[in-house]
C-alpha atoms as a PDB file:
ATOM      1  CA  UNK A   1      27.050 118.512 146.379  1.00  0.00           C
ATOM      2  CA  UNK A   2      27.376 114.803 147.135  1.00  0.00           C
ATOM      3  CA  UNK A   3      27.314 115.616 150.832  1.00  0.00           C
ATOM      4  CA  UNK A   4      24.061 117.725 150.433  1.00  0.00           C
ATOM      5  CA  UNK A   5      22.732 114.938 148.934  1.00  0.00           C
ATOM      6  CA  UNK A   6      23.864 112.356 151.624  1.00  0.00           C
ATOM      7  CA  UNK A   7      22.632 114.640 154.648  1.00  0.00           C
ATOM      8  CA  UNK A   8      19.307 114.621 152.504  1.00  0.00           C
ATOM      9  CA  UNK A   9      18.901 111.192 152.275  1.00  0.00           C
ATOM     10  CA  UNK A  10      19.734 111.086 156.089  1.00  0.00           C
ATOM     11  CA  UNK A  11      16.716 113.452 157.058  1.00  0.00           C
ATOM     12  CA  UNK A  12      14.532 111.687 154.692  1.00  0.00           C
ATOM     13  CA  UNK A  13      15.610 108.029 156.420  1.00  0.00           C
ATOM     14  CA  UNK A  14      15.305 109.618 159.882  1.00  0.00           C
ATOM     15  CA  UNK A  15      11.941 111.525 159.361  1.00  0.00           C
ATOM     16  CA  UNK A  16       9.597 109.434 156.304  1.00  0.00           C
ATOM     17  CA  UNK A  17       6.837 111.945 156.760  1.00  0.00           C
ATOM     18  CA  UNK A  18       9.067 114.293 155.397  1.00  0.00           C
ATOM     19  CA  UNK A  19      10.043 112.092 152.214  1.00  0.00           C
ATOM     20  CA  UNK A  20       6.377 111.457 151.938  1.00  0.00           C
ATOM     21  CA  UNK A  21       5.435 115.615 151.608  1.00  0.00           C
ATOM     22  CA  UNK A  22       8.211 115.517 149.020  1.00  0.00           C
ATOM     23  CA  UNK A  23       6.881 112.779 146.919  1.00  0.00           C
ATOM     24  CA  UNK A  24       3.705 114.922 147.759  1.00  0.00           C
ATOM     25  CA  UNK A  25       5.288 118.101 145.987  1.00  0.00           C
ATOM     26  CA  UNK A  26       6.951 116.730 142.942  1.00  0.00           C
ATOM     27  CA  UNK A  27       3.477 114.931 142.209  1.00  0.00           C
ATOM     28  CA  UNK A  28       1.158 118.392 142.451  1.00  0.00           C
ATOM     29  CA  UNK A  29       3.899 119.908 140.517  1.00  0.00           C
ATOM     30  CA  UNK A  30       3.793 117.240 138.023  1.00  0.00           C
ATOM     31  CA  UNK A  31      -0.475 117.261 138.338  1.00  0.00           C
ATOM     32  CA  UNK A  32      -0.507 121.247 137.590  1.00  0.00           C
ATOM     33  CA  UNK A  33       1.499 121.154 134.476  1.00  0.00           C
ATOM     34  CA  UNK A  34      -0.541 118.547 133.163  1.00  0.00           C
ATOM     35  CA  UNK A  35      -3.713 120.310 133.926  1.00  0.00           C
ATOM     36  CA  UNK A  36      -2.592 123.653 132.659  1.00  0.00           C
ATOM     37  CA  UNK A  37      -0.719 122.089 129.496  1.00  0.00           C
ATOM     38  CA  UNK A  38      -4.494 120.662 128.552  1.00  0.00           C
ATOM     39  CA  UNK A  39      -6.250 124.027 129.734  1.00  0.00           C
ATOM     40  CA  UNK A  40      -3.978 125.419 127.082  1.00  0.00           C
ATOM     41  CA  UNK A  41      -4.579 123.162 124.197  1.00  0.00           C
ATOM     42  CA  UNK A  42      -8.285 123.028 125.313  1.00  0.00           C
ATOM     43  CA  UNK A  43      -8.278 126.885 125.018  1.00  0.00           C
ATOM     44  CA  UNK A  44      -6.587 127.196 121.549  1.00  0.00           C
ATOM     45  CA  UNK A  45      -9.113 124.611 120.152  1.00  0.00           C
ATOM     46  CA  UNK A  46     -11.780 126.807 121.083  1.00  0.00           C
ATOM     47  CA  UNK A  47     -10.154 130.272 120.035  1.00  0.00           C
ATOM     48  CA  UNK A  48      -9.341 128.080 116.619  1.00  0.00           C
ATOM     49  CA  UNK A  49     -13.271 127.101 116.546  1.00  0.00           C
ATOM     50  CA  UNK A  50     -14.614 130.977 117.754  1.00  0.00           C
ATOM     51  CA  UNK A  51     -12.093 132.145 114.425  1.00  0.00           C
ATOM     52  CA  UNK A  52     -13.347 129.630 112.114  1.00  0.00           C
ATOM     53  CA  UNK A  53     -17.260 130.305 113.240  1.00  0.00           C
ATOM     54  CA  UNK A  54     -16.787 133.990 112.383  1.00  0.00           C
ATOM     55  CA  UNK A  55     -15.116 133.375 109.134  1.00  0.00           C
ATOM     56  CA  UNK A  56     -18.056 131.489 107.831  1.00  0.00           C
ATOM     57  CA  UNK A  57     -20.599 134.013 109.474  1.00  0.00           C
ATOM     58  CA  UNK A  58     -18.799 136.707 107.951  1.00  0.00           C
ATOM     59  CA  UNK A  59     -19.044 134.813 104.426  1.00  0.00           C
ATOM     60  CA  UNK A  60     -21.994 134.203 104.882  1.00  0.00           C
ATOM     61  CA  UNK A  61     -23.431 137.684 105.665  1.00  0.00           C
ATOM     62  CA  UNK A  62     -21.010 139.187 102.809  1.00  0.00           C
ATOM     63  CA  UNK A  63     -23.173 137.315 100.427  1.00  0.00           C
ATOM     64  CA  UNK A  64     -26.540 139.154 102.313  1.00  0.00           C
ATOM     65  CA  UNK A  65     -26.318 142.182 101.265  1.00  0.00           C
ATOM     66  CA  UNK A  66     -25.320 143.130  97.245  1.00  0.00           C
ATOM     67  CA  UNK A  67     -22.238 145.960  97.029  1.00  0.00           C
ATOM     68  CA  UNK A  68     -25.380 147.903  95.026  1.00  0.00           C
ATOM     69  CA  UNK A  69     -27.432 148.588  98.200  1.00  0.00           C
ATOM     70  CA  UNK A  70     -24.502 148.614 100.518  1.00  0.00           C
ATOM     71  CA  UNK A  71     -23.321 151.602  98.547  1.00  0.00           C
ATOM     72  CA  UNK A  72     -26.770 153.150  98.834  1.00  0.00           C
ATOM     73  CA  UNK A  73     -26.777 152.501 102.635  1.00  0.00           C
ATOM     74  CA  UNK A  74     -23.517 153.748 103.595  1.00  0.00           C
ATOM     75  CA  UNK A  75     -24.609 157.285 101.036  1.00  0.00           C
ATOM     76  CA  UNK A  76     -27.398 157.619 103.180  1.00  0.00           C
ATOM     77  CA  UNK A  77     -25.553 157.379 106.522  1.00  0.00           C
ATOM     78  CA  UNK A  78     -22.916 159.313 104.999  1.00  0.00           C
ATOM     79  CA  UNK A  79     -26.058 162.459 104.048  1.00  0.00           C
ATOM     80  CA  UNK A  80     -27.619 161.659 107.773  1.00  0.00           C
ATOM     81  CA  UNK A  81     -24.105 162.563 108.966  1.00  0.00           C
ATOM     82  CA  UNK A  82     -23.727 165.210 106.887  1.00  0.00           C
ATOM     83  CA  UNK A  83     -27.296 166.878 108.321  1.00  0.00           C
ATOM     84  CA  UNK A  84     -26.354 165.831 111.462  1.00  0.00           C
ATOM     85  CA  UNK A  85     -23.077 168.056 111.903  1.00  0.00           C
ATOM     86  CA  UNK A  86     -25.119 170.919 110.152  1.00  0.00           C
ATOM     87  CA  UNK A  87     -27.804 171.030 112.714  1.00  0.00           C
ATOM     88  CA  UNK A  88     -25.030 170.624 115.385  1.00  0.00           C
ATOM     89  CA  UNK A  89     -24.012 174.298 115.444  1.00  0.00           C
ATOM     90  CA  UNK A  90     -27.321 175.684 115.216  1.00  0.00           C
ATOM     91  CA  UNK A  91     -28.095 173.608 118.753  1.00  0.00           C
ATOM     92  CA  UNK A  92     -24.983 174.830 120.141  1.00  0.00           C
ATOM     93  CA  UNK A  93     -25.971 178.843 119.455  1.00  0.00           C
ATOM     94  CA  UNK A  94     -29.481 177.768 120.842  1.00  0.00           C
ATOM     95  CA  UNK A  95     -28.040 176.457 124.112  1.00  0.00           C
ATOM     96  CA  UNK A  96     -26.054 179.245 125.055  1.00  0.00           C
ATOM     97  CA  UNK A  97     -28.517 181.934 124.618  1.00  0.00           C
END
């Protein structure tokens, strides 16, 4: 290991351009964790923020609408339904024929 090291060090005193494209490397390494590590934290912020914003909106509309005409909305969808899948044979029968 030491002698990979020293023949290393001998390129990199022979050749500088080379040490400098190194120092290069290990800095835009270093540069794109940084950036990503903050993307990240940036991004969970805002998924934290988006979660909290429908929270409140669903609280909010809860409180809208009282469970009384809910119910009443949700029979009548149910009864639409309900006509709905009666008529639907009746247009299949007319469709064929």
């Amino acid at each position: 290991m030491t002698e990979l090291a020293d023949k290393f060090m001998q390129i990199m005193n022979q050749q500088p351009l080379s040490l400098a494209l190194c120092v290069m490397n290990l800095i835009l390494l270093w540069f794109l964790f940084r950036s990503a590590k903050s993307y990240d934290m940036a991004r969970a912020q805002a998924v934290a923020l988006i979660v909290q914003w429908q929270k409140e909106s669903q609280a909010i509309m809860a409180d809208c609408v009282s469970k009384e005409n809910l119910h009443m909305i949700l029979s009548a969808l149910e009864r639409d339904r309900e006509t709905y899948r009666a008529m639907l044979p009746m247009f299949s029968k007319e469709q064929k024929e």
